[in-house]
Protein backbone atom coordinates (compact mmCIF):
# COMPACT_ATOMS: atom_id res chain seq x y z
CA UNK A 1 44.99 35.35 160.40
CA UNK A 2 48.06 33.84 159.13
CA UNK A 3 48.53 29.36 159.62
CA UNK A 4 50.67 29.30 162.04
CA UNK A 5 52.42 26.28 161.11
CA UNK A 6 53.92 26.96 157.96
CA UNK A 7 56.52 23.89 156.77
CA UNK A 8 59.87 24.63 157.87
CA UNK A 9 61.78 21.15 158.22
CA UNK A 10 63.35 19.88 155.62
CA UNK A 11 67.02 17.61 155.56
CA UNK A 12 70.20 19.14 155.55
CA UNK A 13 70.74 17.75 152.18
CA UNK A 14 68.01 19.97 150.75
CA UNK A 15 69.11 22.89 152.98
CA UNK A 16 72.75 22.79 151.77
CA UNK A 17 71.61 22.61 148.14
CA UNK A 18 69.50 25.77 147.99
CA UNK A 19 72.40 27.91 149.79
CA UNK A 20 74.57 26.22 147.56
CA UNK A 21 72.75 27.33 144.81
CA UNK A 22 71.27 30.46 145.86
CA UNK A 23 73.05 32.77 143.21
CA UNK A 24 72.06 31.19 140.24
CA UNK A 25 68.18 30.22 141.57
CA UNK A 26 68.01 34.59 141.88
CA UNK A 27 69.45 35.00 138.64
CA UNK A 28 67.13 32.76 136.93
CA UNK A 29 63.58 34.51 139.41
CA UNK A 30 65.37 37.47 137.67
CA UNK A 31 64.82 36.25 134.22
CA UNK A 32 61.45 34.86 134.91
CA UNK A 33 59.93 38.64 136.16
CA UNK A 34 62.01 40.33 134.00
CA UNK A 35 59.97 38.42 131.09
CA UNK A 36 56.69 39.46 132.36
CA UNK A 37 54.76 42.11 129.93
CA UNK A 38 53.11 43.34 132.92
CA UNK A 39 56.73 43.85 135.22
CA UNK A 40 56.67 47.45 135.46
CA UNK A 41 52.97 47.16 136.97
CA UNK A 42 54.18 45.48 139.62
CA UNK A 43 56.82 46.99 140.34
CA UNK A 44 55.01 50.29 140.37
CA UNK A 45 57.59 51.51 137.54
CA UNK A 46 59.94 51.49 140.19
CA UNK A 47 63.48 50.19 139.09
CA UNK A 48 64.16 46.26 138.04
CA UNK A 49 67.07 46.34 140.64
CA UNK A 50 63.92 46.81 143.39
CA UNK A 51 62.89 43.20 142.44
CA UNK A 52 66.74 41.33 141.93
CA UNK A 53 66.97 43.18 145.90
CA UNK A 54 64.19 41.52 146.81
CA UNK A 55 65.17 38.28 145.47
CA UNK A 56 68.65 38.02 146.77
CA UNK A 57 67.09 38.77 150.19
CA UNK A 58 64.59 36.62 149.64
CA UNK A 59 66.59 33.25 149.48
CA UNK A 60 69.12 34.43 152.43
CA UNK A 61 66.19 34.82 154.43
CA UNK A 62 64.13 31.65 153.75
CA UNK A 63 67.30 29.43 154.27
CA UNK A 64 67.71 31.36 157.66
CA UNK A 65 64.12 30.50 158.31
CA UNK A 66 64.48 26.33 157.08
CA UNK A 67 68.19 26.68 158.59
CA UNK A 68 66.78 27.37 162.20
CA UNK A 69 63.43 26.02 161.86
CA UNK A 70 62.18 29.40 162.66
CA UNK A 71 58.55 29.51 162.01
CA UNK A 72 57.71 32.35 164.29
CA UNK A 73 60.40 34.92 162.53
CA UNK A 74 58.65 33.64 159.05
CA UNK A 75 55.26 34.68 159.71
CA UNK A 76 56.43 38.12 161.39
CA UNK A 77 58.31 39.10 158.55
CA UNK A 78 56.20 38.46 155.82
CA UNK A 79 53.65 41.15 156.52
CA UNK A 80 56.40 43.51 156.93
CA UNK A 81 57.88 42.84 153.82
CA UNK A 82 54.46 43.20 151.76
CA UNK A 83 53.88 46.48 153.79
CA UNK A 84 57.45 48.33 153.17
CA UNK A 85 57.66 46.79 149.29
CA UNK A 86 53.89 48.13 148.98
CA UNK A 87 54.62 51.49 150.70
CA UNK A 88 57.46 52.03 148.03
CA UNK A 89 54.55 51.07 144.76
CA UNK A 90 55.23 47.88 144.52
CA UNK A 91 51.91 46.01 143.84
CA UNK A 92 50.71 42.94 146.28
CA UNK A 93 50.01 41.08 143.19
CA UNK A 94 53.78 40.78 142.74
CA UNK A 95 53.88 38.41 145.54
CA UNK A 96 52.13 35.62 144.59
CA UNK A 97 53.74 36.02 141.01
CA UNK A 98 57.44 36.11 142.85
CA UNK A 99 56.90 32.69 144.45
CA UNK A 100 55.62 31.14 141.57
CA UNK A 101 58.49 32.02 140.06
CA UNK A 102 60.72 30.52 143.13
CA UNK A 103 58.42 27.07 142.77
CA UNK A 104 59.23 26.85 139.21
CA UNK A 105 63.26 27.50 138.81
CA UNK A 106 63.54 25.43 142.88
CA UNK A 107 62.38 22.68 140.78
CA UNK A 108 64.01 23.20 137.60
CA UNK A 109 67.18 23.54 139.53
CA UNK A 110 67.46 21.13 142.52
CA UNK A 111 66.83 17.58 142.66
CA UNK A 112 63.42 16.12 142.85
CA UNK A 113 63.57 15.18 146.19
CA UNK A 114 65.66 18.20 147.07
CA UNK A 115 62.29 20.44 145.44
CA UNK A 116 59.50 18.00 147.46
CA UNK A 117 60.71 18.89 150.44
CA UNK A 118 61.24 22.73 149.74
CA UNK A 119 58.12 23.77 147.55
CA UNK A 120 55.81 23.00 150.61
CA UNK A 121 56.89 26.59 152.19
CA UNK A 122 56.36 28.42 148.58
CA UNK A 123 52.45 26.64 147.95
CA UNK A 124 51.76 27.58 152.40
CA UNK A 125 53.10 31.28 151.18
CA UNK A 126 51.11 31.84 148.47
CA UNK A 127 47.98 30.28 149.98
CA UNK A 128 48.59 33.00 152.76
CA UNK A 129 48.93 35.73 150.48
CA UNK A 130 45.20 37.02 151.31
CA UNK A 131 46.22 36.98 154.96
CA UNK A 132 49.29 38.77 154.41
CA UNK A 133 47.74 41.82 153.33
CA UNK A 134 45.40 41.82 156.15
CA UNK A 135 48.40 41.75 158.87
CA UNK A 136 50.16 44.14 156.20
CA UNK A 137 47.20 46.63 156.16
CA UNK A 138 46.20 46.43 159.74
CA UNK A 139 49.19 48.98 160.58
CA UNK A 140 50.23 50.76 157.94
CA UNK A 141 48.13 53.54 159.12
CA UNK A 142 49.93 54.01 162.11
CA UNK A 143 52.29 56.64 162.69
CA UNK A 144 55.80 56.47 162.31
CA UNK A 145 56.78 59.04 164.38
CA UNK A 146 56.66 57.88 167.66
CA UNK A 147 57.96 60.02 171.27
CA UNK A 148 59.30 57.88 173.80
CA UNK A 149 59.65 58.09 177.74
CA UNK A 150 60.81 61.35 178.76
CA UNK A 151 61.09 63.19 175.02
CA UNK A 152 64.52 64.19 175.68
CA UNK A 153 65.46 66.18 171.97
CA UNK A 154 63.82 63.62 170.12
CA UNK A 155 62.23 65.70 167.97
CA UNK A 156 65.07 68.43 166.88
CA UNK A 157 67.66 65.49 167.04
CA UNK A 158 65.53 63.86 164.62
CA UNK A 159 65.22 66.74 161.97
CA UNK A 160 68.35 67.23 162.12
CA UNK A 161 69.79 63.85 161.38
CA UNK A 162 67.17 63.30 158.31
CA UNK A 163 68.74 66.73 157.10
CA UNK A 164 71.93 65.56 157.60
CA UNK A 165 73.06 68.49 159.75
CA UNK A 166 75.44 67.16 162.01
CA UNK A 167 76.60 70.39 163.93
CA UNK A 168 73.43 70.84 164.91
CA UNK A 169 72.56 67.20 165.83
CA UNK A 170 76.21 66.97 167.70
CA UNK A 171 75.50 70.60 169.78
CA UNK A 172 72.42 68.56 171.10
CA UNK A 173 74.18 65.75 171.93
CA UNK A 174 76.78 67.71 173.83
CA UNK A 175 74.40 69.82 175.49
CA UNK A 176 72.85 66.74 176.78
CA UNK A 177 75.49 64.15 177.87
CA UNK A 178 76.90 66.51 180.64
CA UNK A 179 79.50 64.00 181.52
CA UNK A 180 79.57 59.88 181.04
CA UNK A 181 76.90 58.91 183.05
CA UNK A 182 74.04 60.63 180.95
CA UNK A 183 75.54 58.43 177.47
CA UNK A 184 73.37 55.57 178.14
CA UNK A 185 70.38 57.85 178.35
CA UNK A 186 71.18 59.50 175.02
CA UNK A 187 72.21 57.04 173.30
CA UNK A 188 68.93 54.83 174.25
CA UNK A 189 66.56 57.92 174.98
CA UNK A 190 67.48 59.53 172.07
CA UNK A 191 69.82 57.66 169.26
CA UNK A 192 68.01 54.51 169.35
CA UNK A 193 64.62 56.28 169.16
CA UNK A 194 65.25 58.52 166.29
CA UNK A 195 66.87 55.35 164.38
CA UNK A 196 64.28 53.47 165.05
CA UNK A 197 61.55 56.35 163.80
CA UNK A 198 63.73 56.20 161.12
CA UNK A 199 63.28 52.81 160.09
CA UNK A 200 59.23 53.01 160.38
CA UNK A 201 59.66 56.24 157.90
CA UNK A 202 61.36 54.34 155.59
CA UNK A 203 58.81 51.43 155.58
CA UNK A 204 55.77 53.64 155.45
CA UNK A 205 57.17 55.45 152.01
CA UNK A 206 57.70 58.55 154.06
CA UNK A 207 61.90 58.85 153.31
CA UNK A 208 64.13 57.44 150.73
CA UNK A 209 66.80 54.86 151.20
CA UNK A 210 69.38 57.57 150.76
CA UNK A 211 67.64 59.72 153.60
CA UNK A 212 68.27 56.83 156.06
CA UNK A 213 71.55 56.09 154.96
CA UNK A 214 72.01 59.96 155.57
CA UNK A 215 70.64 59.90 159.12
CA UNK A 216 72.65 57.12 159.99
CA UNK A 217 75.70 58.12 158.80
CA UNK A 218 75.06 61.66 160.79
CA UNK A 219 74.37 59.47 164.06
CA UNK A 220 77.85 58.31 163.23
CA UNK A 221 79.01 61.76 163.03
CA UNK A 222 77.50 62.66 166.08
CA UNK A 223 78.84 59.12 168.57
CA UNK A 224 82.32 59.83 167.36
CA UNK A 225 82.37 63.01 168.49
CA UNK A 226 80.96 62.24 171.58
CA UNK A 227 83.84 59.54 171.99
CA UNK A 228 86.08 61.87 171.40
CA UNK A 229 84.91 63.85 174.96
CA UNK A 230 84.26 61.07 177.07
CA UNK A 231 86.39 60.29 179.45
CA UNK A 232 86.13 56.86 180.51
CA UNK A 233 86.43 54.53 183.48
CA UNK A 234 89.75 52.60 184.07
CA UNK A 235 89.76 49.63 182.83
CA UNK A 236 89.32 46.88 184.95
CA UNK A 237 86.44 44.36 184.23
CA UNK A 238 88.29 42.87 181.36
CA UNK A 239 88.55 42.10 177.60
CA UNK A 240 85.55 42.39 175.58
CA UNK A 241 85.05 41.85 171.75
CA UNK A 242 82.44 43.74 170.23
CA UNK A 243 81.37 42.92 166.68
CA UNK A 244 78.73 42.35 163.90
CA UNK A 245 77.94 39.04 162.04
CA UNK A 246 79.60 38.70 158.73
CA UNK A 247 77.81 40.69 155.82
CA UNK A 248 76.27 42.99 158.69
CA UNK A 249 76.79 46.46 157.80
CA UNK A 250 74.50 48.08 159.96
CA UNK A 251 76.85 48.85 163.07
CA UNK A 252 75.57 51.75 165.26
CA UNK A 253 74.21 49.31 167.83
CA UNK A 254 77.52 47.58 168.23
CA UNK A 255 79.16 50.94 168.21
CA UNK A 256 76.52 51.98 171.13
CA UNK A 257 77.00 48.97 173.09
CA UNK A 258 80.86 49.09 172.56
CA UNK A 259 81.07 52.74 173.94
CA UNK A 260 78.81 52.21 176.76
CA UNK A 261 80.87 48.93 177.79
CA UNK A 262 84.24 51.44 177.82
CA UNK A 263 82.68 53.73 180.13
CA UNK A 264 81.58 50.65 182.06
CA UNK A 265 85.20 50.03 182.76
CA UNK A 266 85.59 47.14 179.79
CA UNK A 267 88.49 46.97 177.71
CA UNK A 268 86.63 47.01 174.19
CA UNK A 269 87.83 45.65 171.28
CA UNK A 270 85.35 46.94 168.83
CA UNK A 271 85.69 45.13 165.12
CA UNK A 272 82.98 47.29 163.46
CA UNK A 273 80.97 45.98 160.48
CA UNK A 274 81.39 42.16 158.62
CA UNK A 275 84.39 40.40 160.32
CA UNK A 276 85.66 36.59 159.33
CA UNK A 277 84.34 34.52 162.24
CA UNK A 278 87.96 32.76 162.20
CA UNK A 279 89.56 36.19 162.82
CA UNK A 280 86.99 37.33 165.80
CA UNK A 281 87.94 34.23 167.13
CA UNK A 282 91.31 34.22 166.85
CA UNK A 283 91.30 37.53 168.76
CA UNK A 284 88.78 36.33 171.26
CA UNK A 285 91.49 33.43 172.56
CA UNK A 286 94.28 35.42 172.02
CA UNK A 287 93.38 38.47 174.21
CA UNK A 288 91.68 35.80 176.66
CA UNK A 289 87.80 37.48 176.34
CA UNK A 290 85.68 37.30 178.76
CA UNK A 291 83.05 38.03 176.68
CA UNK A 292 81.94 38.80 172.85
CA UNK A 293 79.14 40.78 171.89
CA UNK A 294 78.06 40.15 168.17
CA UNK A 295 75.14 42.13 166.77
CA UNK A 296 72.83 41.13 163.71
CA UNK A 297 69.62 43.28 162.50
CA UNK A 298 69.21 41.96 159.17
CA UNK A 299 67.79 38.46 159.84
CA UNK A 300 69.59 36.68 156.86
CA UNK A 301 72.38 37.23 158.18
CA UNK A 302 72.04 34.88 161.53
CA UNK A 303 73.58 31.88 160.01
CA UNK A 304 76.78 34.33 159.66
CA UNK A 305 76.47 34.94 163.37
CA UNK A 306 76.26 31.20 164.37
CA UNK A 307 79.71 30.72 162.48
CA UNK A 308 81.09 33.12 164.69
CA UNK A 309 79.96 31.23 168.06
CA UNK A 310 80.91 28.36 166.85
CA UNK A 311 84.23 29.35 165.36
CA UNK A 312 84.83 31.15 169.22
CA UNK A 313 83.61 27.94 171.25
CA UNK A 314 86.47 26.35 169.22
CA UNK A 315 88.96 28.02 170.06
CA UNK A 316 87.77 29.08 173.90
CA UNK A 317 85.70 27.81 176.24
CA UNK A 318 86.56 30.56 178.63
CA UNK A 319 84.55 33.56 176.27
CA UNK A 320 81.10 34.16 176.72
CA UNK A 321 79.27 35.12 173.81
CA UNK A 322 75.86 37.95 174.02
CA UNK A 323 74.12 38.64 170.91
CA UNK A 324 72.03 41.58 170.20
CA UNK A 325 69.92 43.06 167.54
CA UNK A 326 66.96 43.26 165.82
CA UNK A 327 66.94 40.04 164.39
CA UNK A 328 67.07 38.77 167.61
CA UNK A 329 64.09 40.53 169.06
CA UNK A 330 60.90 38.22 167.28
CA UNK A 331 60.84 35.32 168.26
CA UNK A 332 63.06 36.43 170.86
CA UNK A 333 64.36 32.71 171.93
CA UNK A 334 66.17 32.56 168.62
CA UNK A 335 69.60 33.43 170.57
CA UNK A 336 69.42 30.55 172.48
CA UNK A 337 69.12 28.14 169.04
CA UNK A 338 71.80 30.34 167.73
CA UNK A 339 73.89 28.82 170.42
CA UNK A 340 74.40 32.17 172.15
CA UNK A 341 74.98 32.76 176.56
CA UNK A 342 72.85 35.69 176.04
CA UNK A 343 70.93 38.39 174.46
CA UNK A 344 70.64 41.86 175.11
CA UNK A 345 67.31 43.64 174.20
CA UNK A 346 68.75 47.01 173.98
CA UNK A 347 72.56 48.55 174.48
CA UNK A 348 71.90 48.85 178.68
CA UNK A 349 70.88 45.43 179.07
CA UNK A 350 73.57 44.09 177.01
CA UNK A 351 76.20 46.70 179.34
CA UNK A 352 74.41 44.85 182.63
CA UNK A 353 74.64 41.29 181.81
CA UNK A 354 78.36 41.99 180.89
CA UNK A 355 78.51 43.32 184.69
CA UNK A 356 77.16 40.32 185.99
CA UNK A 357 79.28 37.69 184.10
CA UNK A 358 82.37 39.60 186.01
């Protein structure tokens, strides 16, 4: 079993100094593995740009994790990052090699004191290495394809998004959502299902980054032509902004939530993928919001959300702010440290706590 209390607090001094920093501490872990004799081993002769991925994700996600304090969302992700790296070749001995190679260029690079309080987190992550595998191995034998409560299309809606074929994946669509009233249900039934099966294929090795990429860019295919055939509720409950946190790209669940608000009756303002905060803001007070919705799934990117909040609590006090997202969903209290009114668990919760702030 992974410690549990892995060391997370350090001052805002050393904080600031390893996102300050971050670029050139990746490009020197780059040099470091790309020295090793034994790189392509670990790698599993996949591609060097694999490991400079990892790396850059790597230090936005462990200053998210010392930024927040966020213990909980540390030990969760590591095993899923040794299991999806692992399910792609990569070898679990390049783990423990990896943070070495963080210990040595953090303390190269930042001050002494600055590296006391930081190398802590890389000598508790490589003492849980052994651990790590364990959690990582204990379900990668599961099954990525999952059905879910009623099995509406899932299964031809899912082929034919991982083929790309978006006539066929839109004629489903259309033969299901009758009129607005059955969106919701598709759209969580079906859409966030598939995406999510998806996602699990990708980590177990099954698909290729291009294949999801293709999928979700034929979901996209698919809600915009639905769009284009709804016809929606007048609106009446208000103004709401609907966005994702800067350097977010993935947007379907905005998009979801943004669609299902319209029919709702909502006024949407939907921003789409990796706006300013300044901007959202800007348009929050000057349309007089009642609400903003931000989403974030990649959980480096939560600091990016936080700028947002506090960037709209600036300029309103009147605009409520609901987050949603998969980097909100373990530990699921990290919307209230983000500074957040609320948090949606899925695109129809998010649509009914919008109803019941009117």
């Amino acid at each position: 079993m992974i410690d549990s209390n892995p060391p997370v607090k350090i001052s805002k001094q050393a904080l600031d100094s390893l996102i300050e920093k971050q670029n050139l501490l990746v490009s020197l872990v780059d040099s470091e593995l790309a020295a090793l004799a034994n790189i392509n081993v670990l790698l599993g002769n996949n591609p060097f740009s694999i490991a400079h991925t990892n790396h850059e994700n790597h230090i936005r996600f462990i200053s998210t994790v010392l930024s927040f304090g966020a213990k909980d969302l540390l030990i969760n992700m590591l095993p899923w990052v040794y299991r999806s790296y692992h399910s792609h070749g990569v070898s679990y001995d390049y783990f423990p090699v990896v943070l070495k190679a963080w210990e040595k260029v953090i303390s190269a690079t930042l001050t002494q004191e600055e590296s006391k309080e930081i190398i802590p987190l890389y000598h508790w992550m490589r003492a849980q290495h052994s651990n790590v595998i364990i959690e990582a191995e204990s379900s990668s034998n599961k099954s990525s394809i999952q059905d879910n409560p009623g099995g509406i299309i899932n299964s031809d809606f899912l082929a034919a998004i991982l083929q790309g074929d978006h006539r066929t994946a839109t004629q489903l669509a259309f033969d299901y959502v009758q009129d607005p009233s059955y969106l919701a249900g598709f759209y969580i039934k079906t859409i966030q299902s598939s995406l999510w099966n998806v996602g699990e294929m990708w980590e177990h090795g099954l698909i290729t980054v291009a294949q999801e990429h293709l999928a979700s860019a034929t979901v996209g295919n698919v809600m915009a032509n639905l769009y284009s055939r709804t016809r929606f509720t007048k609106k009446q409950m208000g103004v709401a902004i609907v966005t994702t946190a800067s350097g977010e790209f993935h947007e379907i669940c905005s998009r979801m939530v943004a669609d299902l608000l319209e029919t709702d009756g909502w006024e949407v303002k939907y921003l789409g993928a990796n706006t300013p905060p300044e901007d959202v803001a800007s348009l929050c007070a000057s349309m007089n919001a009642k609400f903003a919705a931000i989403s974030v799934t990649m959980h480096f990117n939560l600091p990016s959300a936080g700028k947002i909040i506090e960037a709209i609590r600036q300029h309103s006090d009147k605009t409520r702010i609901l987050v949603g997202g998969q980097a909100f969903a373990n530990p699921s209290e990290l919307w209230r440290t983000i500074g957040a009114d609320a948090y949606g668990a899925d695109v129809a919760t998010s649509v009914d706590l919008a109803r019941s702030w009117v």
